[in-house]
Protein backbone atom coordinates (compact mmCIF):
# COMPACT_ATOMS: atom_id res chain seq x y z
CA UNK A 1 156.06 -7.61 6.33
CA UNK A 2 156.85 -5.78 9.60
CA UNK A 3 154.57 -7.22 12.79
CA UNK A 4 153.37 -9.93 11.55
CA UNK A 5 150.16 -8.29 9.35
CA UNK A 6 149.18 -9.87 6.52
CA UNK A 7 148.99 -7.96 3.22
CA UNK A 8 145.47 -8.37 2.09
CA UNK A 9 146.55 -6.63 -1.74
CA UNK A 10 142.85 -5.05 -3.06
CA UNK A 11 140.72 -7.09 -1.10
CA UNK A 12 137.79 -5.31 0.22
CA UNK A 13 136.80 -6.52 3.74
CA UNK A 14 132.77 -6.08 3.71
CA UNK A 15 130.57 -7.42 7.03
CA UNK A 16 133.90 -8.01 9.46
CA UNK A 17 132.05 -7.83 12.40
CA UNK A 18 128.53 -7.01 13.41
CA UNK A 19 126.89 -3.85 14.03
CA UNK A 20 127.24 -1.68 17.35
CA UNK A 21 125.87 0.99 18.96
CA UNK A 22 127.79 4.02 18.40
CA UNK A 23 128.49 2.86 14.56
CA UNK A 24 128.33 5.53 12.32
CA UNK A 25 126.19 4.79 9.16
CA UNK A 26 124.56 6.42 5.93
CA UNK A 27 120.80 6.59 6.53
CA UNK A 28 118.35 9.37 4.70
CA UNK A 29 117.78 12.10 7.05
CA UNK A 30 114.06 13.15 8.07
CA UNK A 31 114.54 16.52 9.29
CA UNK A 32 117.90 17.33 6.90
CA UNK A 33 115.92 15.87 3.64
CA UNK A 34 119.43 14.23 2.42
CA UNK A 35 121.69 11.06 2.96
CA UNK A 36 123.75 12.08 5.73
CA UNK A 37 125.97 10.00 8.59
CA UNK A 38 124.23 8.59 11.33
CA UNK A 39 125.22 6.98 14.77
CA UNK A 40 123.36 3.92 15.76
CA UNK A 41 120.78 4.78 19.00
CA UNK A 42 119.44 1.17 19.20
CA UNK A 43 119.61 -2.47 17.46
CA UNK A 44 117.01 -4.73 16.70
CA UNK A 45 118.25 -8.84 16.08
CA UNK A 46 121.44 -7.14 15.23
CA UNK A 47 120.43 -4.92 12.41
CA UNK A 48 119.84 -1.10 13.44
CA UNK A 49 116.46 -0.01 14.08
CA UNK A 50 117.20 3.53 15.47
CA UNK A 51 119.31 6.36 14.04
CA UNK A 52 120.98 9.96 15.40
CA UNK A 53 121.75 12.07 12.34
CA UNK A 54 125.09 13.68 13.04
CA UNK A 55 124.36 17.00 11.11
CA UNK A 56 121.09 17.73 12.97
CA UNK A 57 121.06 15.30 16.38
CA UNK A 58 117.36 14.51 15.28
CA UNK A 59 116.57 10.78 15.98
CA UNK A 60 114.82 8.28 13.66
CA UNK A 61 113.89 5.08 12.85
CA UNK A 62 116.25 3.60 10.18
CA UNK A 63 115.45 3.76 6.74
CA UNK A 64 117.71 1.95 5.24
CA UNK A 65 118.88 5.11 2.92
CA UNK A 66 115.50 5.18 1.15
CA UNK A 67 113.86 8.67 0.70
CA UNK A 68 110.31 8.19 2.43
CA UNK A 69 107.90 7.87 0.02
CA UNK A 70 106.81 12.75 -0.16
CA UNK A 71 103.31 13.70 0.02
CA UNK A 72 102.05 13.89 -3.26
CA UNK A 73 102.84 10.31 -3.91
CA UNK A 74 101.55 9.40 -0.73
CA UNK A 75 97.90 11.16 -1.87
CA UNK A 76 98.27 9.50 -5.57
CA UNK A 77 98.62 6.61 -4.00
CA UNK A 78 95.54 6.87 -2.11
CA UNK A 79 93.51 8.04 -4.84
CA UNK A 80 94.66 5.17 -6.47
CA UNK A 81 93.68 2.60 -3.67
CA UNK A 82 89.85 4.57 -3.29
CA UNK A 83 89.41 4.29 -7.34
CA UNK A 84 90.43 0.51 -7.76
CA UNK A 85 93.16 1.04 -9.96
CA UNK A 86 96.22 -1.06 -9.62
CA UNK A 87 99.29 -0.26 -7.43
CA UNK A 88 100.80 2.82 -8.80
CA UNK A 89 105.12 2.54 -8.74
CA UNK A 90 106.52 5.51 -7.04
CA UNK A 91 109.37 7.59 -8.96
CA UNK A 92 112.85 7.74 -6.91
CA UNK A 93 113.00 11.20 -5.37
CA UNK A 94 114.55 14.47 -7.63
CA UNK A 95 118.40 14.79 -6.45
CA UNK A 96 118.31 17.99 -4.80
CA UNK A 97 119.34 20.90 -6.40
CA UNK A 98 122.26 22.87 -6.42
CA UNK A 99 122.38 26.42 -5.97
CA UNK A 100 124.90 28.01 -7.96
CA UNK A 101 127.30 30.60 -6.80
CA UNK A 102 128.07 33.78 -8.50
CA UNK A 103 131.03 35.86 -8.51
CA UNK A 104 130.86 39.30 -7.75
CA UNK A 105 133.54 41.42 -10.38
């Protein structure tokens, strides 16, 4: 040991210190429609509550890396509440898709 540090071996150090602003986290982007990093904008009881994608500078509040719920669900689920019927569970969202890439011979 050289300086006095402490080997740690395969630990994995999770919640060392709290949240600040400038942090960068993984939040679901609104305008980029994918889980990109984010810088924290604000805090709220020391938890974020807003979010600056860093692939688009758009801000938002924080989602927590959940996918807002898209359209269509959100009309089947009114439908649903207007008929009666009970609370309809929302599928996760498609992965996106990948566009392949052709090579030219």
């Amino acid at each position: 040991m050289r300086g006095g540090s402490k080997h740690t071996g395969d630990v994995i150090l999770t919640n060392v210190r709290e949240l600040r602003l400038g942090d960068i986290i993984d939040d679901w982007c609104v305008k980029c429609r994918r889980l990109t990093n984010h810088a924290i904008v604000s805090l709220l009881e020391n938890d974020a509550a807003k979010v600056r994608c860093r692939s688009c500078y758009s801000d938002h509040d924080y989602l927590k890396e959940i996918a807002p719920p898209s359209k269509k669900d959100l009309k089947r689920m009114a439908e649903a509440a207007l008929s009666g019927e009970p609370d309809i569970e929302i599928p996760p969202p498609a992965p996106p898709k990948v566009k392949s890439i052709r090579k030219r011979r």
